[in-house]
C-alpha atoms as a PDB file:
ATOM      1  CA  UNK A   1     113.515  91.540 141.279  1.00  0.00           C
ATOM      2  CA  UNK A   2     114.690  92.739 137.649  1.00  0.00           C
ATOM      3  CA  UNK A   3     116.202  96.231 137.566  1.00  0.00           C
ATOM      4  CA  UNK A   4     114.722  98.523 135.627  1.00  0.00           C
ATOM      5  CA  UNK A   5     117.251 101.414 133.871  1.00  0.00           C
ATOM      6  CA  UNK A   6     114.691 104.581 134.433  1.00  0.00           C
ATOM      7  CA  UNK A   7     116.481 106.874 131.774  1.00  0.00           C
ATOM      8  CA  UNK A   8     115.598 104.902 129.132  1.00  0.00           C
ATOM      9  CA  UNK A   9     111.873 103.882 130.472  1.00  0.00           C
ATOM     10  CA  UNK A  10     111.368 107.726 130.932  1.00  0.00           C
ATOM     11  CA  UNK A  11     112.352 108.569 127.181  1.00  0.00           C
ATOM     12  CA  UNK A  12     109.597 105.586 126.585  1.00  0.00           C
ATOM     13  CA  UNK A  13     107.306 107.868 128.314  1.00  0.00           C
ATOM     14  CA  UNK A  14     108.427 111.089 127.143  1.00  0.00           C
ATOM     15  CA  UNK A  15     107.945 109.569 123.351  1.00  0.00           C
ATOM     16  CA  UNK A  16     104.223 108.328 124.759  1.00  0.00           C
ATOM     17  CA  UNK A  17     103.195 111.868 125.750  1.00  0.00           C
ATOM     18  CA  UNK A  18     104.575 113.592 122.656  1.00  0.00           C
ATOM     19  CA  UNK A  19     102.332 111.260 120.865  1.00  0.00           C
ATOM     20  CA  UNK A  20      99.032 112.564 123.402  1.00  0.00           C
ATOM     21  CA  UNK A  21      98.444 115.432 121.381  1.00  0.00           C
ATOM     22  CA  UNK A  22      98.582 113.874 117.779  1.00  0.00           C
ATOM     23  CA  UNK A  23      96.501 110.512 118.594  1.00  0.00           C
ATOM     24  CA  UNK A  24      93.804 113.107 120.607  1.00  0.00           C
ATOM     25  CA  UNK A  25      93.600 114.893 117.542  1.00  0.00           C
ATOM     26  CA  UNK A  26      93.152 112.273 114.734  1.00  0.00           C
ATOM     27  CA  UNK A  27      91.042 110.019 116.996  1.00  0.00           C
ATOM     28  CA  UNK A  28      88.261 108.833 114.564  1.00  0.00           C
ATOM     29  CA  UNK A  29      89.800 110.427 111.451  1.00  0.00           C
ATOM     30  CA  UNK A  30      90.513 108.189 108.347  1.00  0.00           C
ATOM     31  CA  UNK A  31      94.439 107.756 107.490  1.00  0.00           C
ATOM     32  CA  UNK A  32      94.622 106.791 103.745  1.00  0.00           C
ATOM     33  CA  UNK A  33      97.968 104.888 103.153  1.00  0.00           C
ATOM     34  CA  UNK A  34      99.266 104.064  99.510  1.00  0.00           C
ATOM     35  CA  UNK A  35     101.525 100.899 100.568  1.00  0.00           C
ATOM     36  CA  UNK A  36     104.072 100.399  97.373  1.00  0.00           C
ATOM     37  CA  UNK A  37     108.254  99.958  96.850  1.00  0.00           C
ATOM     38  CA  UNK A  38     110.920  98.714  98.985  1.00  0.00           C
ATOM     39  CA  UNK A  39     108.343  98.679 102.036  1.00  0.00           C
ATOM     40  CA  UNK A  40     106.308  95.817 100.140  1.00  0.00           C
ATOM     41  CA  UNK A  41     109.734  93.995  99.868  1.00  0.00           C
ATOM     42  CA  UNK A  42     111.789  93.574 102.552  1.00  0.00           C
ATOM     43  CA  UNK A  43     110.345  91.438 105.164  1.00  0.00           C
ATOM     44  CA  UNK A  44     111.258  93.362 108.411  1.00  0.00           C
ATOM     45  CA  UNK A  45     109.656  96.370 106.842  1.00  0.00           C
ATOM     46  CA  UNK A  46     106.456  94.333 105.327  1.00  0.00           C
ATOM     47  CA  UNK A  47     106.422  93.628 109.343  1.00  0.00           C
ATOM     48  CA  UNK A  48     107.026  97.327 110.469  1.00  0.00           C
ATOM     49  CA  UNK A  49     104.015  98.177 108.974  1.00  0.00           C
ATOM     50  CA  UNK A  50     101.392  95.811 109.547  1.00  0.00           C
ATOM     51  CA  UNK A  51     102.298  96.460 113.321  1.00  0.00           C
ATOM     52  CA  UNK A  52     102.313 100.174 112.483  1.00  0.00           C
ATOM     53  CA  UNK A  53      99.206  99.811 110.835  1.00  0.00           C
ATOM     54  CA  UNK A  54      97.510  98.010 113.512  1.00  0.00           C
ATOM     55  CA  UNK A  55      98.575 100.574 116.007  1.00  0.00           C
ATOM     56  CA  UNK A  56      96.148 103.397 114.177  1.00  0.00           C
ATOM     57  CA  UNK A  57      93.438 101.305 114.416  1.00  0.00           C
ATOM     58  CA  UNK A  58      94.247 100.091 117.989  1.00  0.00           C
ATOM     59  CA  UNK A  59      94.383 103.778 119.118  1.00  0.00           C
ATOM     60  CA  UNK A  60      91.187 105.107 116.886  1.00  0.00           C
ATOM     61  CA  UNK A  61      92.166 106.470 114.139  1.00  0.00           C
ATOM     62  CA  UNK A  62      90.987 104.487 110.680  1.00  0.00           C
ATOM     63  CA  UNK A  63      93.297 103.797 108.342  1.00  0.00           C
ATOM     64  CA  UNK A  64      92.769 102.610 104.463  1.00  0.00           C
ATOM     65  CA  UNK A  65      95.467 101.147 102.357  1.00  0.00           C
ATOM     66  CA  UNK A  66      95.703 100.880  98.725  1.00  0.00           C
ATOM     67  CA  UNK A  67      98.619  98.765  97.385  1.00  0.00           C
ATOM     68  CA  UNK A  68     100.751  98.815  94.462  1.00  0.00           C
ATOM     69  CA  UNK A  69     102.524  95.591  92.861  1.00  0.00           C
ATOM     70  CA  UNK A  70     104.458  96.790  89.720  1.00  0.00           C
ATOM     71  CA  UNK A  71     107.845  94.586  90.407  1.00  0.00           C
ATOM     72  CA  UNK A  72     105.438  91.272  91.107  1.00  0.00           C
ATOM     73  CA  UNK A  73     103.242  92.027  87.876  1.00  0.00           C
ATOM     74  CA  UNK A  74     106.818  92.142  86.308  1.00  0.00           C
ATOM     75  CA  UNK A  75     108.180  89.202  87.617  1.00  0.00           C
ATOM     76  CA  UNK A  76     104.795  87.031  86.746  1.00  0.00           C
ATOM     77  CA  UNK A  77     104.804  88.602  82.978  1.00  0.00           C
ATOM     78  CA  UNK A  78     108.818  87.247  82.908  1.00  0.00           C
ATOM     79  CA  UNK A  79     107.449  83.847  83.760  1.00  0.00           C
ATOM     80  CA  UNK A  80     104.300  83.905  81.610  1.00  0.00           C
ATOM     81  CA  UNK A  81     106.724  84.940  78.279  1.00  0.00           C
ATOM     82  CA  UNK A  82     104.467  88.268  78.223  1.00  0.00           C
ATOM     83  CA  UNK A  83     106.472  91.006  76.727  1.00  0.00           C
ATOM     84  CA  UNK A  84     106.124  94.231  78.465  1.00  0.00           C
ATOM     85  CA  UNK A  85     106.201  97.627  77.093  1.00  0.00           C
ATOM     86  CA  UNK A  86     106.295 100.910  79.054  1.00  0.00           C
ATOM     87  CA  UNK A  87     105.412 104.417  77.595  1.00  0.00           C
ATOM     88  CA  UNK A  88     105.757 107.574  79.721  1.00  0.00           C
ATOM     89  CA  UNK A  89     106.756 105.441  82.710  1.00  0.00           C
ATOM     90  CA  UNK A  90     102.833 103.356  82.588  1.00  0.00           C
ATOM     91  CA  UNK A  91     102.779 100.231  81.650  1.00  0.00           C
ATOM     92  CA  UNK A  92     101.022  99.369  78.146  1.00  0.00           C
ATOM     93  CA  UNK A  93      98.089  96.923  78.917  1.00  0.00           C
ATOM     94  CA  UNK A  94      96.583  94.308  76.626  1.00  0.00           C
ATOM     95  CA  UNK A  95      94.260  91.794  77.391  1.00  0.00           C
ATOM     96  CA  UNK A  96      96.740  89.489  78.412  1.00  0.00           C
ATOM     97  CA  UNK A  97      98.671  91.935  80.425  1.00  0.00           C
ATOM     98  CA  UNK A  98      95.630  92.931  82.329  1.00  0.00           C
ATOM     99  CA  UNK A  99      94.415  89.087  82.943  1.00  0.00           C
ATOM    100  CA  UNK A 100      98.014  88.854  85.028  1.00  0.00           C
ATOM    101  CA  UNK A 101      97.772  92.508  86.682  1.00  0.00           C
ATOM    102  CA  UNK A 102      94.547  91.917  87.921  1.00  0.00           C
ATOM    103  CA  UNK A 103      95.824  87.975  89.292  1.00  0.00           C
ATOM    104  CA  UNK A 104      98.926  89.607  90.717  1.00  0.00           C
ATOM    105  CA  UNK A 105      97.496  92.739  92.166  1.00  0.00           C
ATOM    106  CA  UNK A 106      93.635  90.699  93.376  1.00  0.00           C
ATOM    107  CA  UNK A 107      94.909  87.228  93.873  1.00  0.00           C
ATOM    108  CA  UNK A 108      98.124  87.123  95.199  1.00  0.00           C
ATOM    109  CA  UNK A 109      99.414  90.922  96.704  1.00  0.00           C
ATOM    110  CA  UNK A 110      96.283  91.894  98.198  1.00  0.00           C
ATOM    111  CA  UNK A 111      95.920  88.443  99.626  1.00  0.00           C
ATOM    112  CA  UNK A 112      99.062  88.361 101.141  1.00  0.00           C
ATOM    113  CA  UNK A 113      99.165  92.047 102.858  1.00  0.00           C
ATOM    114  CA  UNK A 114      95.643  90.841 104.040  1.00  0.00           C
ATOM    115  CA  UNK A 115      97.343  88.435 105.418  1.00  0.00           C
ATOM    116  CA  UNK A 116     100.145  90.172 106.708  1.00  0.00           C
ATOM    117  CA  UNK A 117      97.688  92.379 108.645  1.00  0.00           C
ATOM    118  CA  UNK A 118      95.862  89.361 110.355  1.00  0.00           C
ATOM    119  CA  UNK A 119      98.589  87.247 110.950  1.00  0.00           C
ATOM    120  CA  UNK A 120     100.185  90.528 112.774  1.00  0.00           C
ATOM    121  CA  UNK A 121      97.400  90.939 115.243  1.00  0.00           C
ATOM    122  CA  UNK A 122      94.783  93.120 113.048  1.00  0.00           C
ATOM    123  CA  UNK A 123      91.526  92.571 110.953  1.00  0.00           C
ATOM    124  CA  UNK A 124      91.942  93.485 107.288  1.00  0.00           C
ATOM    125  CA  UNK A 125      89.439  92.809 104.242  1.00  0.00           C
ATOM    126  CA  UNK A 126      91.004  92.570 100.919  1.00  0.00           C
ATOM    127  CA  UNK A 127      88.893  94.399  98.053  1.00  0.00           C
ATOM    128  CA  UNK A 128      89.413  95.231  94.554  1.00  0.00           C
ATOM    129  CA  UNK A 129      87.776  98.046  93.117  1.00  0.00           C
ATOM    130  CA  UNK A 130      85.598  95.819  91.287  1.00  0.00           C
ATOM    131  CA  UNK A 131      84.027  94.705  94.837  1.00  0.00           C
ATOM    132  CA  UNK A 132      80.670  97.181  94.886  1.00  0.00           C
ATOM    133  CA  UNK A 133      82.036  99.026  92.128  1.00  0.00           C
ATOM    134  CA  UNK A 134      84.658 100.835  94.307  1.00  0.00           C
ATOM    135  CA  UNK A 135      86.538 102.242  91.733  1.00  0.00           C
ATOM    136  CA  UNK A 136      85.034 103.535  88.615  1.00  0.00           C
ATOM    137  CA  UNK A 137      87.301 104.185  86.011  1.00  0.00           C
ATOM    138  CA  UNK A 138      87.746 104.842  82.055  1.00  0.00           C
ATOM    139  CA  UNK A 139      90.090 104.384  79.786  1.00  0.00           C
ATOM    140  CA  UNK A 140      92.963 107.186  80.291  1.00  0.00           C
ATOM    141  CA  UNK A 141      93.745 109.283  76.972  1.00  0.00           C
ATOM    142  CA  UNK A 142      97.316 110.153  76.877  1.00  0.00           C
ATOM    143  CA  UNK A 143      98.861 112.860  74.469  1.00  0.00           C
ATOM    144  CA  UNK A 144     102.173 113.624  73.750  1.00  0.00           C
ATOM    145  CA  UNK A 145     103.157 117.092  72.241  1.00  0.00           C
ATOM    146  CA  UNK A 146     105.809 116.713  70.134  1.00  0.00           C
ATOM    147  CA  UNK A 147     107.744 119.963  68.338  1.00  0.00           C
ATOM    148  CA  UNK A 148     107.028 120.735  64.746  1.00  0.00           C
ATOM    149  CA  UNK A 149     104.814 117.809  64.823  1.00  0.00           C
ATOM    150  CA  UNK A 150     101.664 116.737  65.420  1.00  0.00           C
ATOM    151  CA  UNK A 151     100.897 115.390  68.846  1.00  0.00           C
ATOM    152  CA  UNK A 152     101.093 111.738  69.176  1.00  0.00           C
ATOM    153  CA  UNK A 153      98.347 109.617  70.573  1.00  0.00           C
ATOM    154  CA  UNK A 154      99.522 106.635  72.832  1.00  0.00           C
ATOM    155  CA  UNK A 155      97.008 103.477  73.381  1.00  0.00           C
ATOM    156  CA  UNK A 156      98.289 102.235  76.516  1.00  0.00           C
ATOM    157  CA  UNK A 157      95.419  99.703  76.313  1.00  0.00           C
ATOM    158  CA  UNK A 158      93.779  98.625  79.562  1.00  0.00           C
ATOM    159  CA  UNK A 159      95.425 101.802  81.622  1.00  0.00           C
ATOM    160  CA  UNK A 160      92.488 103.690  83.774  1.00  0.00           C
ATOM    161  CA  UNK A 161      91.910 106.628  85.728  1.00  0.00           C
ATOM    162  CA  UNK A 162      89.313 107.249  88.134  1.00  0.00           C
ATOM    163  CA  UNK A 163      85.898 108.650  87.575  1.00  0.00           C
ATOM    164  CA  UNK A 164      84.551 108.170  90.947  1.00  0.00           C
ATOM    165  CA  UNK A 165      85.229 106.487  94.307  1.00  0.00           C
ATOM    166  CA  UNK A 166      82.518 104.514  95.451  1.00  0.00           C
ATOM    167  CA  UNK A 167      82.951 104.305  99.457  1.00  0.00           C
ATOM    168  CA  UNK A 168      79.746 102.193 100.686  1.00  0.00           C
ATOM    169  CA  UNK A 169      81.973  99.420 100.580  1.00  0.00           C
ATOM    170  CA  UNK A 170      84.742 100.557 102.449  1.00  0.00           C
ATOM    171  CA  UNK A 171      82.411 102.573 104.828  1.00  0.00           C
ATOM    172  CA  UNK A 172      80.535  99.259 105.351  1.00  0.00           C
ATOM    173  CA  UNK A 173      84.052  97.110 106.393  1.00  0.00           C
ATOM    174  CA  UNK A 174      85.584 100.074 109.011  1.00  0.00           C
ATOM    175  CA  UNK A 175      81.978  99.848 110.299  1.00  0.00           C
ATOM    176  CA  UNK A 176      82.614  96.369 111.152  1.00  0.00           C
ATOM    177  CA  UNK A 177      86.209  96.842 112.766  1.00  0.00           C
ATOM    178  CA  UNK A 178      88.321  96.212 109.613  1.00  0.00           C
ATOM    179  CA  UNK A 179      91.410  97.749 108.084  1.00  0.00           C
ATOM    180  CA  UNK A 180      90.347  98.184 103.999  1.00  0.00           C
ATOM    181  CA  UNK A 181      93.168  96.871 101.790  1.00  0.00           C
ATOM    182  CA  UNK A 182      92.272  97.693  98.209  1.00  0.00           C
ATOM    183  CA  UNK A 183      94.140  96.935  94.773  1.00  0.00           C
ATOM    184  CA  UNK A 184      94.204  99.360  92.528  1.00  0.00           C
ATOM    185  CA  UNK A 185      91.820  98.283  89.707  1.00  0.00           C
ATOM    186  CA  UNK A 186      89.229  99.398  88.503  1.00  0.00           C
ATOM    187  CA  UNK A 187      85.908  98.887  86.184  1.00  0.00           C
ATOM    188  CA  UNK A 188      83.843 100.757  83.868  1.00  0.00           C
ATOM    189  CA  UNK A 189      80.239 101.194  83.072  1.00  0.00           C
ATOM    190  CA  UNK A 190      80.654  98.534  80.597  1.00  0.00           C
ATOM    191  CA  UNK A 191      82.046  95.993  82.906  1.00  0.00           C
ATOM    192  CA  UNK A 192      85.549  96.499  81.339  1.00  0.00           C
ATOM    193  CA  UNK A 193      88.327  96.273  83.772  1.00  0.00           C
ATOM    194  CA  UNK A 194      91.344  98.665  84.328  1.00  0.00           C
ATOM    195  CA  UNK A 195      94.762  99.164  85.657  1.00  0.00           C
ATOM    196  CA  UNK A 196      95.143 101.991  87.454  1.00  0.00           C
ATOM    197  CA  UNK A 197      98.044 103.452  89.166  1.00  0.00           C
ATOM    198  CA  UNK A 198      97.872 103.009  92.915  1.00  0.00           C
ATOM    199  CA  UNK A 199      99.178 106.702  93.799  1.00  0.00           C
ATOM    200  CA  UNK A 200      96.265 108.160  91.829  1.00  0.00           C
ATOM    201  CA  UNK A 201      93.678 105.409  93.527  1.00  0.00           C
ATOM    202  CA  UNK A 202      95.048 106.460  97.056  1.00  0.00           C
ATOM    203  CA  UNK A 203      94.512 110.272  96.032  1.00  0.00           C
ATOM    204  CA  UNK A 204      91.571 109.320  95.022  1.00  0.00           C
ATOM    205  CA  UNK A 205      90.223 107.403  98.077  1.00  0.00           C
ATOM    206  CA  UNK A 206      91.755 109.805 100.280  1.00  0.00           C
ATOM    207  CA  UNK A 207      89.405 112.838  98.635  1.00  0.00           C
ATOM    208  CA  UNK A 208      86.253 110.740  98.288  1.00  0.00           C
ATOM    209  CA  UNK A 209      86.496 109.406 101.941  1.00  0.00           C
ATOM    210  CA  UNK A 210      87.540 113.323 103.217  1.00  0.00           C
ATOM    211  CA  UNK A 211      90.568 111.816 105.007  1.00  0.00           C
ATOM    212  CA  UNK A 212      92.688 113.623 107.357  1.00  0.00           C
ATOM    213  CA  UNK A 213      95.805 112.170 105.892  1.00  0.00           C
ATOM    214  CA  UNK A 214      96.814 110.955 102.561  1.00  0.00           C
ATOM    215  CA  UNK A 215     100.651 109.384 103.158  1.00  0.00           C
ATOM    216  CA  UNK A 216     102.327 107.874 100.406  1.00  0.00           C
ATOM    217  CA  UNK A 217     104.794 105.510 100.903  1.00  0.00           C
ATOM    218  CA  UNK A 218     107.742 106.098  98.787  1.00  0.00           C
ATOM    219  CA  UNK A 219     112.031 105.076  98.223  1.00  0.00           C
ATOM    220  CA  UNK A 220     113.283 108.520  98.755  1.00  0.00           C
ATOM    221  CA  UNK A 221     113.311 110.610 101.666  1.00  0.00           C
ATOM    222  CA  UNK A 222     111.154 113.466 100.390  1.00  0.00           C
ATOM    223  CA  UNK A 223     110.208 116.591  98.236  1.00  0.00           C
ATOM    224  CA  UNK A 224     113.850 118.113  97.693  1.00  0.00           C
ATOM    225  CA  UNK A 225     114.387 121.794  97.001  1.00  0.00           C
ATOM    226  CA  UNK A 226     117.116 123.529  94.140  1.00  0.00           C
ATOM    227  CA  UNK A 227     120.211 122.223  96.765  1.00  0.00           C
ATOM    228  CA  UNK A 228     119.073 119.246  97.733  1.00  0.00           C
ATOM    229  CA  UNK A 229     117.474 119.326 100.941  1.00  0.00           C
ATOM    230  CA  UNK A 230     114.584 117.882 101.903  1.00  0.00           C
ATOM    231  CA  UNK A 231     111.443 120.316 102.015  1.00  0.00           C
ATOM    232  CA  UNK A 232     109.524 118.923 105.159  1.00  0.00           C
ATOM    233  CA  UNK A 233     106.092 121.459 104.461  1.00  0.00           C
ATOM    234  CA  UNK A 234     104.690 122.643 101.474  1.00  0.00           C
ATOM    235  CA  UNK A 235     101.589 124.843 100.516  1.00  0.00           C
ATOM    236  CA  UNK A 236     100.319 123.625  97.135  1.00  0.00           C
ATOM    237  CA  UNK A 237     101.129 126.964  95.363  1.00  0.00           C
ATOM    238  CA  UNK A 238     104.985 125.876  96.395  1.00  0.00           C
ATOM    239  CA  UNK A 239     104.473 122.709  95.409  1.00  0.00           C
ATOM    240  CA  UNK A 240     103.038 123.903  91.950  1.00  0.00           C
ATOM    241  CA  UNK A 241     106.174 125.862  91.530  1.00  0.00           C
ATOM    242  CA  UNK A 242     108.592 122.846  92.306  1.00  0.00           C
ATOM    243  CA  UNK A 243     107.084 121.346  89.598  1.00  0.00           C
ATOM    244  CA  UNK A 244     106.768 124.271  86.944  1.00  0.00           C
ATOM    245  CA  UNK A 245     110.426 125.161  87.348  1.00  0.00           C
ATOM    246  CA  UNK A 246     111.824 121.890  87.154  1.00  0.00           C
ATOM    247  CA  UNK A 247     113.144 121.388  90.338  1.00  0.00           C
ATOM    248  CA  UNK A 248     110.984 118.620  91.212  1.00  0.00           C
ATOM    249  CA  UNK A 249     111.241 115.911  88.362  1.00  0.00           C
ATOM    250  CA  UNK A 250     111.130 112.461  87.173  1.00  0.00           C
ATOM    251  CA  UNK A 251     109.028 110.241  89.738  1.00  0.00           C
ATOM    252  CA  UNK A 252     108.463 112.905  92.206  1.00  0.00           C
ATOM    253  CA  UNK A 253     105.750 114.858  89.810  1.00  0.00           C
ATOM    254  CA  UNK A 254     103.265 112.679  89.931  1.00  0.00           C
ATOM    255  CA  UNK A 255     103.832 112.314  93.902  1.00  0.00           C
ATOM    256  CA  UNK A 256     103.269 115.715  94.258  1.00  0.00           C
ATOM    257  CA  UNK A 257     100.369 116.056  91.661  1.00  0.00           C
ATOM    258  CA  UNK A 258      98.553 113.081  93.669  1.00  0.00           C
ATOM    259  CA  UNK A 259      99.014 115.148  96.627  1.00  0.00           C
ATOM    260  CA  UNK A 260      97.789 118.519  94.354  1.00  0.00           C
ATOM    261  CA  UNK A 261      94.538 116.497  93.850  1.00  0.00           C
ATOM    262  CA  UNK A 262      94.117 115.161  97.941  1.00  0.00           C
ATOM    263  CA  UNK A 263      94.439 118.696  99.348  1.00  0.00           C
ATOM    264  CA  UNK A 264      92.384 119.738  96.271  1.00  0.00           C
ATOM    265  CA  UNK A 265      89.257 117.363  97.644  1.00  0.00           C
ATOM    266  CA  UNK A 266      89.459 118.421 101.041  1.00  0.00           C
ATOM    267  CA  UNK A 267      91.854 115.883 102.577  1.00  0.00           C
ATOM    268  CA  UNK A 268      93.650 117.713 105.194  1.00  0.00           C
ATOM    269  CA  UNK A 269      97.133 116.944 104.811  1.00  0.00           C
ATOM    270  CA  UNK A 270      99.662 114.741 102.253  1.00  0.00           C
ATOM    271  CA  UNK A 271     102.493 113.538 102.955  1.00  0.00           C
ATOM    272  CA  UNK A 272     105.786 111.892 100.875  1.00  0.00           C
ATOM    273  CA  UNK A 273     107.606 109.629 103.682  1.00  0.00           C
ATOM    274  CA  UNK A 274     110.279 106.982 102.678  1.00  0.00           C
ATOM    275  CA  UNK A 275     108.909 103.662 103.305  1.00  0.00           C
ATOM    276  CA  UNK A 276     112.846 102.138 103.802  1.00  0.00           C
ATOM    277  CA  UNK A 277     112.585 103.867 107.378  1.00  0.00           C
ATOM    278  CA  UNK A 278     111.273 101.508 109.965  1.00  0.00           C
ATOM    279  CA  UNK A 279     107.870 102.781 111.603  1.00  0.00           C
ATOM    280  CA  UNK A 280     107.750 105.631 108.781  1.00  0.00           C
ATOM    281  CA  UNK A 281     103.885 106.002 109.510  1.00  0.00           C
ATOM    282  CA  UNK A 282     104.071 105.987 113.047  1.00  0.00           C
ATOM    283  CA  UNK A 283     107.602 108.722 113.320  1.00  0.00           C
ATOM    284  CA  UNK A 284     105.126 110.950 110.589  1.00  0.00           C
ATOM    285  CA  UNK A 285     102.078 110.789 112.313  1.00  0.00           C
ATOM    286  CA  UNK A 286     102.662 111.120 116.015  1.00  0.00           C
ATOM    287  CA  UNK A 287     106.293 113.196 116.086  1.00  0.00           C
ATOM    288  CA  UNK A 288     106.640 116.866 115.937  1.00  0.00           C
ATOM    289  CA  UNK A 289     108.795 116.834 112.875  1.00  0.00           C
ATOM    290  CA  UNK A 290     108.185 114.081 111.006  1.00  0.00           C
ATOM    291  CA  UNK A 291     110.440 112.060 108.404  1.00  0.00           C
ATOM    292  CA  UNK A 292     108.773 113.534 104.810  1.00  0.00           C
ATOM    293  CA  UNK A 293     107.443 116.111 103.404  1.00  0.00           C
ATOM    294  CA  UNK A 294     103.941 117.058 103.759  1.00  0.00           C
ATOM    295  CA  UNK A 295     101.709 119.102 101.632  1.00  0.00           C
ATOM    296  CA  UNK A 296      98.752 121.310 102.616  1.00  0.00           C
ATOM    297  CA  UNK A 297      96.035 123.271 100.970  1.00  0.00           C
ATOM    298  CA  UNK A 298      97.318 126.706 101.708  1.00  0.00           C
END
């Protein structure tokens, strides 16, 4: 007879029944994940969270993922002798450009997270926003205000945004069992297909589908405040403020405007976790203090 060492079984437990509350509350709720950076990289992560993903479904709740792909689009342009241009951090899109994203993103990354998921123990379905007209998008407009000058008007080509989330199809595959795994492209009423940035598709999908959680998988720890710190709760109106004064910059604006527009469209709770921490979704979801920061409507 093996011995068993009952202090650390009863932490087991003790961790078990902290969890209680949390799975008792989002039991049958819809977690919308936005799967992207070093998480998507290294392998023991790519493995923490297929099994963490598996666990939500395997204890009710429904979880969606959209995925990102920016460093494999990269790599395959290198290859392919495609130059590639950025502007405002997006990535200018040309015909050509958008013939690999869509490969790269459709093809290959959703494939193999689809994979990941299945060969981990789950049930995904891979599906572009193409599939049922998921995604609608148009061709996004940016302007850049320049001083003593007019404002300059940047074709980034084949860059989207979305008009409208379409969720029949993703309704119809969690009916079924299955764990969504979408790419983030999308299609217009002309047929005309778009690249569309994968934190704005998860916001996006997370309104539209009135999750309970949108959590975007990120490689920093959190919002920081003016000294550094990470900020583990916001209220929007704080979150506005980050931005307005400065404090919150760079990448982290459009994190927090994504989460701006998921709180905005009724989704309970956002939150910014760093994907480098093994079972980041599971530690955010099911602990009392979490690992990010989250944001909430008021």
């Amino acid at each position: 007879m093996s011995l068993v060492n009952t202090e650390s079984e009863s932490y087991k437990a003790r961790i078990l029944l902290e969890a209680m509350p949390y799975i008792r509350e989002f039991y049958g709720r819809t977690v919308v994940i936005k799967y992207g950076g070093h998480a998507m990289i290294d392998q023991e992560l790519k493995k923490s969270f297929a099994l963490n993903v598996i666990l939500l479904k395997l204890i009710g709740l429904n979880p969606v993922i959209v995925h990102g792909g920016g460093p494999q689009i990269g790599r395959m342009l290198e290859q392919l002798g495609i130059a590639c241009q950025f502007r405002q951090g997006l990535r200018v899109t040309d015909e050509a450009t958008m013939d690999v994203v869509e490969m790269v993103l459709v093809g290959k990354v959703n494939k193999e997270i689809v994979n990941l998921v299945n060969l981990s123990g789950g049930q995904a379905v891979g599906l572009s926003g193409k599939d049922g007209q998921t995604i609608m998008a148009r061709k996004m407009e940016m302007v850049v205000d320049k001083k003593n000058a007019p404002p300059e008007i940047i074709d980034l080509g084949k860059v989207g945004e979305v008009v409208e989330i379409n969720t029949s199809l993703i309704k119809a595959v969690q009916s079924q069992g299955f764990i969504p795994i979408i790419a983030p492209v999308g299609v217009d009423e002309q047929g005309e297909t778009y690249n569309i940035n994968a934190d704005y598709v998860a916001a996006s999908v997370a309104g539209a589908l009135k999750a309970r959680k949108l959590i975007l998988l990120t490689d920093v720890p959190g919002v920081k405040d003016a000294s550094g710190e990470i900020i583990s709760s916001l209220t929007r109106w704080e979150a506005v403020r980050l931005i307005e004064s400065g404090i919150a910059s760079g990448g982290m604006i459009p994190k927090l405007k994504c989460c701006l527009e998921a709180v905005e469209e009724g989704v309970q709770k956002a939150h910014i976790i760093d994907g480098r921490v093994e079972n980041s979704i599971i530690l955010e979801i099911f602990t009392r203090g979490g690992i990010g920061t989250q944001v909430v409507f008021s």
